[in-house]
PDB file of N, CA and C in Angstrom:
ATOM      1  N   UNK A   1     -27.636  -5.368 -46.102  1.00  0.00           N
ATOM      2  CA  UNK A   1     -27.182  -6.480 -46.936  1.00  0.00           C
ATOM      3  C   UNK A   1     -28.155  -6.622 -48.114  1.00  0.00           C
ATOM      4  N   UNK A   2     -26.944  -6.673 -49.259  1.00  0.00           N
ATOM      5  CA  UNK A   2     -28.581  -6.828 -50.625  1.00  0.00           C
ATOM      6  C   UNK A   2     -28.686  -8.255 -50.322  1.00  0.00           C
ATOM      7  N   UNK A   3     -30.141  -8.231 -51.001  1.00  0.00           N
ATOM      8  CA  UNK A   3     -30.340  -9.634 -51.166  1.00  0.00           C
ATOM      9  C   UNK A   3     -30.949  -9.397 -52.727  1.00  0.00           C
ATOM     10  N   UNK A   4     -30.691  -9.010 -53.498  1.00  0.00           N
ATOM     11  CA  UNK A   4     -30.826  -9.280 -55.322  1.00  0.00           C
ATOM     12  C   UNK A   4     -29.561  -8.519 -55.576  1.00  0.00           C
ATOM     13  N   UNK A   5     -29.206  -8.703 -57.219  1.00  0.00           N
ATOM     14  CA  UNK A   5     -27.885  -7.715 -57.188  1.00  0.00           C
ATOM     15  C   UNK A   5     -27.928  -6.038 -57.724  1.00  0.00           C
ATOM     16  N   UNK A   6     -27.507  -5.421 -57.313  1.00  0.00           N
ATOM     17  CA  UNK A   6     -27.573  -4.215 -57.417  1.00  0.00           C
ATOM     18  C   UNK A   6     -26.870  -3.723 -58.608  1.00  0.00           C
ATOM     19  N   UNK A   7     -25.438  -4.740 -58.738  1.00  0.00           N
ATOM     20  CA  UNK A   7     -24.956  -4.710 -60.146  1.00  0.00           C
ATOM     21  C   UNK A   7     -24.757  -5.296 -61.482  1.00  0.00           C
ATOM     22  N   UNK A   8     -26.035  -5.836 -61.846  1.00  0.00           N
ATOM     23  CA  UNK A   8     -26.739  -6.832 -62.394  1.00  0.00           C
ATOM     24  C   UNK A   8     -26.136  -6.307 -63.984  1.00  0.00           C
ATOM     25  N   UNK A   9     -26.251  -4.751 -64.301  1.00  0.00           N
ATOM     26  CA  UNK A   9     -26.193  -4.189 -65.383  1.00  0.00           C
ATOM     27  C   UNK A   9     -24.537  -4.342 -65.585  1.00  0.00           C
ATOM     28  N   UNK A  10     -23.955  -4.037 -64.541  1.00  0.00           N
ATOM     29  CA  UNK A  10     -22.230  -4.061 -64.633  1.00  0.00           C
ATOM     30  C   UNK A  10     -21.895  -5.147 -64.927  1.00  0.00           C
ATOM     31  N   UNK A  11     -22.640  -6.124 -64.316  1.00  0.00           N
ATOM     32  CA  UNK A  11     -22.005  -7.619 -64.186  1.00  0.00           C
ATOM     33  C   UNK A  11     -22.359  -8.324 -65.685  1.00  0.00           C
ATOM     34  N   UNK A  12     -23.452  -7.622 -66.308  1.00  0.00           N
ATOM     35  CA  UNK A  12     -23.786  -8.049 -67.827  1.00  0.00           C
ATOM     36  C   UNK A  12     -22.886  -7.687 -68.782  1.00  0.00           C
ATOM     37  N   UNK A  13     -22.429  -6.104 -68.590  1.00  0.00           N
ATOM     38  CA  UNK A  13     -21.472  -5.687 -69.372  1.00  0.00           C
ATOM     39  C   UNK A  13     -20.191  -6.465 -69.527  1.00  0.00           C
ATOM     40  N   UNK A  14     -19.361  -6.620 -68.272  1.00  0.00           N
ATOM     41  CA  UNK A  14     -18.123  -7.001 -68.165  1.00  0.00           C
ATOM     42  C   UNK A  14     -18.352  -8.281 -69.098  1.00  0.00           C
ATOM     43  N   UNK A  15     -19.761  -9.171 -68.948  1.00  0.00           N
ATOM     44  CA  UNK A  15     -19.576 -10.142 -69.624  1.00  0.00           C
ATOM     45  C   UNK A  15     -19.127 -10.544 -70.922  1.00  0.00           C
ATOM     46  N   UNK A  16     -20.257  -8.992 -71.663  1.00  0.00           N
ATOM     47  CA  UNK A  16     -20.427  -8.765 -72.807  1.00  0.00           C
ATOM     48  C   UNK A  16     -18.798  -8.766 -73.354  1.00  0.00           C
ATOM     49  N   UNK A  17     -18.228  -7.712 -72.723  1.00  0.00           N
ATOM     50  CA  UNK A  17     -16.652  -7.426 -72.804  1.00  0.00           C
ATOM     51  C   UNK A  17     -15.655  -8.831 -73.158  1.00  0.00           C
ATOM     52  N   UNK A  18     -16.159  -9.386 -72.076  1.00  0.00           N
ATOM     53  CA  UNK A  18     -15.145 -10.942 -72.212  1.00  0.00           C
ATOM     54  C   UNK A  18     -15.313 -11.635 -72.877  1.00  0.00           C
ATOM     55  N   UNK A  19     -16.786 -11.859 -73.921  1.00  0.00           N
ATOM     56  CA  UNK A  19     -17.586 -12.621 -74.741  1.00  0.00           C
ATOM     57  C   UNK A  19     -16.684 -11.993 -75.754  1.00  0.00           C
ATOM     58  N   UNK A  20     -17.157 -10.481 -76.288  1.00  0.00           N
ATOM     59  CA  UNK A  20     -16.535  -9.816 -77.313  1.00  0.00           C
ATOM     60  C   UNK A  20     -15.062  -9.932 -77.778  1.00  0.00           C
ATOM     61  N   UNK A  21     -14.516 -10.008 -76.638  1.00  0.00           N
ATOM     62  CA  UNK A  21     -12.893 -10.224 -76.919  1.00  0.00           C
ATOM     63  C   UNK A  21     -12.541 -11.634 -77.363  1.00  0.00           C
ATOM     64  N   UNK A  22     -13.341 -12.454 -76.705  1.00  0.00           N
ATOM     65  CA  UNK A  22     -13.005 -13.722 -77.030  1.00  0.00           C
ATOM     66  C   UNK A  22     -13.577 -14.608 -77.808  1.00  0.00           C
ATOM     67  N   UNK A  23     -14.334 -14.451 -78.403  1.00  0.00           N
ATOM     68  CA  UNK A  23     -15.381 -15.166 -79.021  1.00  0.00           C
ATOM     69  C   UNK A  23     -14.953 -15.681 -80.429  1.00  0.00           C
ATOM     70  N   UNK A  24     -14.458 -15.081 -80.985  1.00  0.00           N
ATOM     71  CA  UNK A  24     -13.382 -15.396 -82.034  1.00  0.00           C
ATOM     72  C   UNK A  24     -12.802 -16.669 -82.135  1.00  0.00           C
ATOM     73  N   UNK A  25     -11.852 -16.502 -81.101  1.00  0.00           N
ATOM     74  CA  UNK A  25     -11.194 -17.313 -80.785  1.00  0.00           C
ATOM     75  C   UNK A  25     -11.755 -18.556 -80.216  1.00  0.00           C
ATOM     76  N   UNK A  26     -12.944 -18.399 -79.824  1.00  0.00           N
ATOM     77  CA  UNK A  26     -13.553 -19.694 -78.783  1.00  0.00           C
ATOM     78  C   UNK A  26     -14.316 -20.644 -80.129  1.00  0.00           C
ATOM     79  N   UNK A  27     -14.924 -19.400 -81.175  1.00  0.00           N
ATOM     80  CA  UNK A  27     -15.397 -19.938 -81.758  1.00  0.00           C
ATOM     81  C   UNK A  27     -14.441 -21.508 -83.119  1.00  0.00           C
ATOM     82  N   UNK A  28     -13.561 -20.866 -83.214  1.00  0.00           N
ATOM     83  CA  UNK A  28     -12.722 -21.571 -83.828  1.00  0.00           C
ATOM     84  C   UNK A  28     -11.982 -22.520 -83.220  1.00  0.00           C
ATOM     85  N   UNK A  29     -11.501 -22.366 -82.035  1.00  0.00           N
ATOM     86  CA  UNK A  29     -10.661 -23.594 -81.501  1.00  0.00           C
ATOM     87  C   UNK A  29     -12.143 -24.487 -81.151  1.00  0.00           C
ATOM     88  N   UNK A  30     -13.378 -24.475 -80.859  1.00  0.00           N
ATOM     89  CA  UNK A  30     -14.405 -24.887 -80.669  1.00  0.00           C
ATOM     90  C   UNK A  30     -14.878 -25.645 -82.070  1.00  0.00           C
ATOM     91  N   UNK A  31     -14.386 -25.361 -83.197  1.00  0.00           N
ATOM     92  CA  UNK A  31     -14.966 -25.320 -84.567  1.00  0.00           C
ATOM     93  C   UNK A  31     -16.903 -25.002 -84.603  1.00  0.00           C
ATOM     94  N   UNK A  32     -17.136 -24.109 -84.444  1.00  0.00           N
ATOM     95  CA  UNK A  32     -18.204 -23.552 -84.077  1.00  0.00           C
ATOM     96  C   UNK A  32     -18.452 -22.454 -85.246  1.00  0.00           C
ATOM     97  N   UNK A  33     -19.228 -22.550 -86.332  1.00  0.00           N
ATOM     98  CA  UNK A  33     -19.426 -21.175 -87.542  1.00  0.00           C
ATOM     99  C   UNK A  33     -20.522 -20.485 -86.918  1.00  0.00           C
ATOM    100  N   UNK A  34     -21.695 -20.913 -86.069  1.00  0.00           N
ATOM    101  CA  UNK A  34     -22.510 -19.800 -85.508  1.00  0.00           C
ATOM    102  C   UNK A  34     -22.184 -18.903 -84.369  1.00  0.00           C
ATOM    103  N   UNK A  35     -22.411 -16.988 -84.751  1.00  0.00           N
ATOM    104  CA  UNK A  35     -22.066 -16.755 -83.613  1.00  0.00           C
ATOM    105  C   UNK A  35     -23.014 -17.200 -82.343  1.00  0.00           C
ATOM    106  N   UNK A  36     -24.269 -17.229 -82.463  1.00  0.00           N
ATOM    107  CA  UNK A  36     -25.166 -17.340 -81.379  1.00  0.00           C
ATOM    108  C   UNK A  36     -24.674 -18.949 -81.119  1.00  0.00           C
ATOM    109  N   UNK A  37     -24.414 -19.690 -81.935  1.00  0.00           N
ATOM    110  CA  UNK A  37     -24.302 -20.702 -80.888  1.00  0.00           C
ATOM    111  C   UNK A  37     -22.739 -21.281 -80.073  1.00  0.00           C
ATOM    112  N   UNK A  38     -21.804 -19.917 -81.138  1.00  0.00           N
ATOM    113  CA  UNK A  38     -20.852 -19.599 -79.947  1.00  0.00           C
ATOM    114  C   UNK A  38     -20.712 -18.997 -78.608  1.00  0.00           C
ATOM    115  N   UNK A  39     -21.817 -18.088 -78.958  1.00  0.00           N
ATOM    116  CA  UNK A  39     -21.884 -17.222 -77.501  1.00  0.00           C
ATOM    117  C   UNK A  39     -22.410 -17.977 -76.598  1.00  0.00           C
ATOM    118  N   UNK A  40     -23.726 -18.951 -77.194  1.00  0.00           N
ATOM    119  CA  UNK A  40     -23.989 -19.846 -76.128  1.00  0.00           C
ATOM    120  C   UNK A  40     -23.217 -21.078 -75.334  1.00  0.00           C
ATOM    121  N   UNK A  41     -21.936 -21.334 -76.192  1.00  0.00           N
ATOM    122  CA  UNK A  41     -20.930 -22.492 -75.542  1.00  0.00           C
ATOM    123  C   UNK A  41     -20.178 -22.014 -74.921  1.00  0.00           C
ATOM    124  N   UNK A  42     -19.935 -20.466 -75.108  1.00  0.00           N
ATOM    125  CA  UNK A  42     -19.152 -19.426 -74.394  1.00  0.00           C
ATOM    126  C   UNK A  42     -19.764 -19.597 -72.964  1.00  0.00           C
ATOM    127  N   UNK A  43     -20.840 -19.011 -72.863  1.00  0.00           N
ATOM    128  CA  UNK A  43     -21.694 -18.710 -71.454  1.00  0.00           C
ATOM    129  C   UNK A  43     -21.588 -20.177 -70.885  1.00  0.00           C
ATOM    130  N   UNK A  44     -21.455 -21.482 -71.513  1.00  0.00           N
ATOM    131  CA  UNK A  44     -22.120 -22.350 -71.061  1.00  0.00           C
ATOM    132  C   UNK A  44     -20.559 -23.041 -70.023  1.00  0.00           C
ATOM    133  N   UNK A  45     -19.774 -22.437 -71.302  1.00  0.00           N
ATOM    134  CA  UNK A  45     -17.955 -23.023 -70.296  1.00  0.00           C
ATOM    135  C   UNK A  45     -17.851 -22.260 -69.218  1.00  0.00           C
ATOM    136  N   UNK A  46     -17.632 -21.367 -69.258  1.00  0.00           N
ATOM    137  CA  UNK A  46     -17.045 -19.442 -68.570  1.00  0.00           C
ATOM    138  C   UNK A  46     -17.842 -18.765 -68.064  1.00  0.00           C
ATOM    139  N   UNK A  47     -19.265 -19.078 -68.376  1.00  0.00           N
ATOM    140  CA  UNK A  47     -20.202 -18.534 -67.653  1.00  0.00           C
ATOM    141  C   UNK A  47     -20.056 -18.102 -66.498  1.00  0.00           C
ATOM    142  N   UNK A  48     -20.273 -19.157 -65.633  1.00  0.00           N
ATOM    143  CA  UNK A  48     -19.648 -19.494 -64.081  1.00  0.00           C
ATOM    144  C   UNK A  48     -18.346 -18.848 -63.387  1.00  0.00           C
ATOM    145  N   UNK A  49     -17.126 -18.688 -64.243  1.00  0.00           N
ATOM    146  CA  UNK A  49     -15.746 -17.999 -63.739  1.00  0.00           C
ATOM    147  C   UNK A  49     -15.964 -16.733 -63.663  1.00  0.00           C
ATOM    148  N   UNK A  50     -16.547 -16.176 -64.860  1.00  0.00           N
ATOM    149  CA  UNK A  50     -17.066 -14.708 -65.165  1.00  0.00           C
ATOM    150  C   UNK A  50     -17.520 -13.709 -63.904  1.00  0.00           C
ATOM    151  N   UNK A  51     -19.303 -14.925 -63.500  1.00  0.00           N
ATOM    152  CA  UNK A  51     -19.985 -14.095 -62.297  1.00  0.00           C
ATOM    153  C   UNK A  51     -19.007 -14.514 -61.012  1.00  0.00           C
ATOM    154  N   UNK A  52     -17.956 -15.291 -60.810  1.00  0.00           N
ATOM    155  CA  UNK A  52     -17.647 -15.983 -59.933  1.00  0.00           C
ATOM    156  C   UNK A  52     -16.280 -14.868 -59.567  1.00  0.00           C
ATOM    157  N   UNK A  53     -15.289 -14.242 -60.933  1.00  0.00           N
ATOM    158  CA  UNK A  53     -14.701 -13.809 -60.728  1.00  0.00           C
ATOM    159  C   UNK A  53     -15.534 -11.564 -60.378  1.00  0.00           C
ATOM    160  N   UNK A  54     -15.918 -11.770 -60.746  1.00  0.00           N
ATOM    161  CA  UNK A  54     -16.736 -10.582 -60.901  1.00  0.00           C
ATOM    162  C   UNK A  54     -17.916 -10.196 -59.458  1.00  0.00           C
ATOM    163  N   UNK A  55     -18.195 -11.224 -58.967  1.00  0.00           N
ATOM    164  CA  UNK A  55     -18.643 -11.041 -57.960  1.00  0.00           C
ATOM    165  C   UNK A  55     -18.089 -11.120 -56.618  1.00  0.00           C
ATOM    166  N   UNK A  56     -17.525 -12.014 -56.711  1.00  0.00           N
ATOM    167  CA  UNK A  56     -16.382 -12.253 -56.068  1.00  0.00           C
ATOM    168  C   UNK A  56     -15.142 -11.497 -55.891  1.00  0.00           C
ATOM    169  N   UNK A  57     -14.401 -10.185 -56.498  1.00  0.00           N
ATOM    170  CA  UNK A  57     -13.548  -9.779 -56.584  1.00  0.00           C
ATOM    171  C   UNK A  57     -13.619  -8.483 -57.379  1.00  0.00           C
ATOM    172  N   UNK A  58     -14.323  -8.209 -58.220  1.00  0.00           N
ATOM    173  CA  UNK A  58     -14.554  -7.039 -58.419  1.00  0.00           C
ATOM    174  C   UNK A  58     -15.725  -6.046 -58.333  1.00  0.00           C
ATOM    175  N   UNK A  59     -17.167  -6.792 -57.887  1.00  0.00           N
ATOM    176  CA  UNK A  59     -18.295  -5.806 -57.706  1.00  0.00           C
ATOM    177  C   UNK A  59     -18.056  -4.927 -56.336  1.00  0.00           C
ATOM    178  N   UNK A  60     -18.154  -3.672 -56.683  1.00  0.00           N
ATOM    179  CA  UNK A  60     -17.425  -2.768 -55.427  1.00  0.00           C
ATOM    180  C   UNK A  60     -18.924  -3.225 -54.139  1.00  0.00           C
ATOM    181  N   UNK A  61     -19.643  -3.984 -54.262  1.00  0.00           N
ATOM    182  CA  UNK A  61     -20.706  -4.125 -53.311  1.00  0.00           C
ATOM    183  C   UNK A  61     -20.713  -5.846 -52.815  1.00  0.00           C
ATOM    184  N   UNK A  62     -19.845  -6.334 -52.874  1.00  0.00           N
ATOM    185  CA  UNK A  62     -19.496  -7.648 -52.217  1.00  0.00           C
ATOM    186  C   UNK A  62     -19.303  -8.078 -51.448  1.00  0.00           C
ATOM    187  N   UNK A  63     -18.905  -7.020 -50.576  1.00  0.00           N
ATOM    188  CA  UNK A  63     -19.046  -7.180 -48.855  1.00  0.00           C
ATOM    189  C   UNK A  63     -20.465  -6.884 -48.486  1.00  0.00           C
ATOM    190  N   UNK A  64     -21.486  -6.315 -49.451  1.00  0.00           N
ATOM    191  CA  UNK A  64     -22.238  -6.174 -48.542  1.00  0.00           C
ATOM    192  C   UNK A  64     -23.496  -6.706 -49.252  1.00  0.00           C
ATOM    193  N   UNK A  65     -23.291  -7.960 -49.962  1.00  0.00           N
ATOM    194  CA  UNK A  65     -24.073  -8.860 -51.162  1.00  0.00           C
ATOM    195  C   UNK A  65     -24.501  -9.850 -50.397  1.00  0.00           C
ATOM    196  N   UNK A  66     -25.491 -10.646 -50.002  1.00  0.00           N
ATOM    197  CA  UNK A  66     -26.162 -11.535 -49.485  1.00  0.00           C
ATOM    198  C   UNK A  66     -25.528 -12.878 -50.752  1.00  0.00           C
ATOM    199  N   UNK A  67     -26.006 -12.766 -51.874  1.00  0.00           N
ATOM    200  CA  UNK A  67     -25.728 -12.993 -53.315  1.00  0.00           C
ATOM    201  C   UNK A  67     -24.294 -13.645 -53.543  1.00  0.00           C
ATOM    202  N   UNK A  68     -23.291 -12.891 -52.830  1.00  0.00           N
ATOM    203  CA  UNK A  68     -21.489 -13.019 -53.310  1.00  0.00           C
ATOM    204  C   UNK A  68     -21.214 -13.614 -52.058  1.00  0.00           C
ATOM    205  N   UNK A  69     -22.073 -13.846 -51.209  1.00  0.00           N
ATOM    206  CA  UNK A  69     -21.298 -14.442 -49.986  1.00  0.00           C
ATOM    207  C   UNK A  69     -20.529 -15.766 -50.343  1.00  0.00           C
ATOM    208  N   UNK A  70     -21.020 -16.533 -51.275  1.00  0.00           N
ATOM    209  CA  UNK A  70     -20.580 -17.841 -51.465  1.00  0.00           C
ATOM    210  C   UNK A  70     -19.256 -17.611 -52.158  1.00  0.00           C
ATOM    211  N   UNK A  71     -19.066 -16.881 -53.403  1.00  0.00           N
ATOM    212  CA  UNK A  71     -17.953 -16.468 -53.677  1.00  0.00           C
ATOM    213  C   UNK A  71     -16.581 -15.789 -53.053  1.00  0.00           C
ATOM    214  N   UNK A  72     -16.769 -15.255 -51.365  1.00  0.00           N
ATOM    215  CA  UNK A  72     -16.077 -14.411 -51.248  1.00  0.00           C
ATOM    216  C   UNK A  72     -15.311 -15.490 -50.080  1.00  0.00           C
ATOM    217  N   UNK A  73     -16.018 -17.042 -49.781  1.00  0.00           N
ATOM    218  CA  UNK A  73     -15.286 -18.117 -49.001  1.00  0.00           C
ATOM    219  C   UNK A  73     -14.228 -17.770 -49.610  1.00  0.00           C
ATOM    220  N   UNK A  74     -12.791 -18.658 -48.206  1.00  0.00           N
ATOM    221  CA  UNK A  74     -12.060 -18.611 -48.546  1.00  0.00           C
ATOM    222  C   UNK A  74     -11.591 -20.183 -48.478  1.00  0.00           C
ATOM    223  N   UNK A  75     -11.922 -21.338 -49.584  1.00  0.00           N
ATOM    224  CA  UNK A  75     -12.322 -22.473 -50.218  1.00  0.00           C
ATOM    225  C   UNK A  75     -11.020 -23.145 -50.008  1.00  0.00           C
ATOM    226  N   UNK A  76      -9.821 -22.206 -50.365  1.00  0.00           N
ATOM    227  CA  UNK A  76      -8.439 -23.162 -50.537  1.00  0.00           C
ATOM    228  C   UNK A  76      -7.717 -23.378 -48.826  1.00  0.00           C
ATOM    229  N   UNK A  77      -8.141 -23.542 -47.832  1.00  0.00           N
ATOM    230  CA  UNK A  77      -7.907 -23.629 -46.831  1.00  0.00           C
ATOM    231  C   UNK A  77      -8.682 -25.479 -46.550  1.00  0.00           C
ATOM    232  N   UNK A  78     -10.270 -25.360 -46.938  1.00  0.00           N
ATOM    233  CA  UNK A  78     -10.642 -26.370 -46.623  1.00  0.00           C
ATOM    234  C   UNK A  78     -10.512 -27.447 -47.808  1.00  0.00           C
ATOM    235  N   UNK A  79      -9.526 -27.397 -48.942  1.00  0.00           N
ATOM    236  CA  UNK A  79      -9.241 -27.710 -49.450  1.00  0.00           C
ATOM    237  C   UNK A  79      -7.895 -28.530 -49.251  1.00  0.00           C
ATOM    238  N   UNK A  80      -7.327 -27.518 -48.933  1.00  0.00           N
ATOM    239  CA  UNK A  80      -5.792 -28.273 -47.670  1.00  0.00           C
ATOM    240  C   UNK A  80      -5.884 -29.314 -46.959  1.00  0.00           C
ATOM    241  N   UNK A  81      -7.176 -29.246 -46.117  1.00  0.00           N
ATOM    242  CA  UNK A  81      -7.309 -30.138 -44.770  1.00  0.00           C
ATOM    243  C   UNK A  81      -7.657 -31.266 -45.148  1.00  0.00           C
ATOM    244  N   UNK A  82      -8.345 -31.565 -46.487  1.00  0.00           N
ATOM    245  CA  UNK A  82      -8.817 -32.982 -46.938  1.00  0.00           C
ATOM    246  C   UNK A  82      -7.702 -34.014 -47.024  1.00  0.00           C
TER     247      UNK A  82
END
């Protein structure tokens, strides 16, 4: 079982990817003219869905992540019972 992440570099990229594609767009419906301080309202909304979806569902080492355990609950069950 890791206990740091092993795909730290992947998990930066994909980010980069989702930042890049979207940033444009975030920046303007945001009315935001800096990129750096778009990228930073970027990370600061989506941040969280990003490693959440990415660790959670696509790092091929998530079953065996100390790290993704929290992500890989299955949340909408105890969500029901309330």
């Amino acid at each position: 079982m890791h206990q740091r992440c092993e795909k730290l570099k992947e998990l930066l990229e994909a980010e980069l990817r989702v930042i890049g594609n979207h940033i444009d767009d975030h920046k303007w419906f945001q009315h935001i003219d800096d990129e750096n301080e778009g990228v930073k309202d970027f990370i600061k909304k989506y941040g969280w869905i990003m490693r959440e979806m990415y660790c959670g569902f696509a790092c091929p080492d998530r079953e065996n992540c100390e790290l993704a355990k929290v992500f890989l609950k299955d949340k909408r069950k105890s969500n029901r019972q309330k």
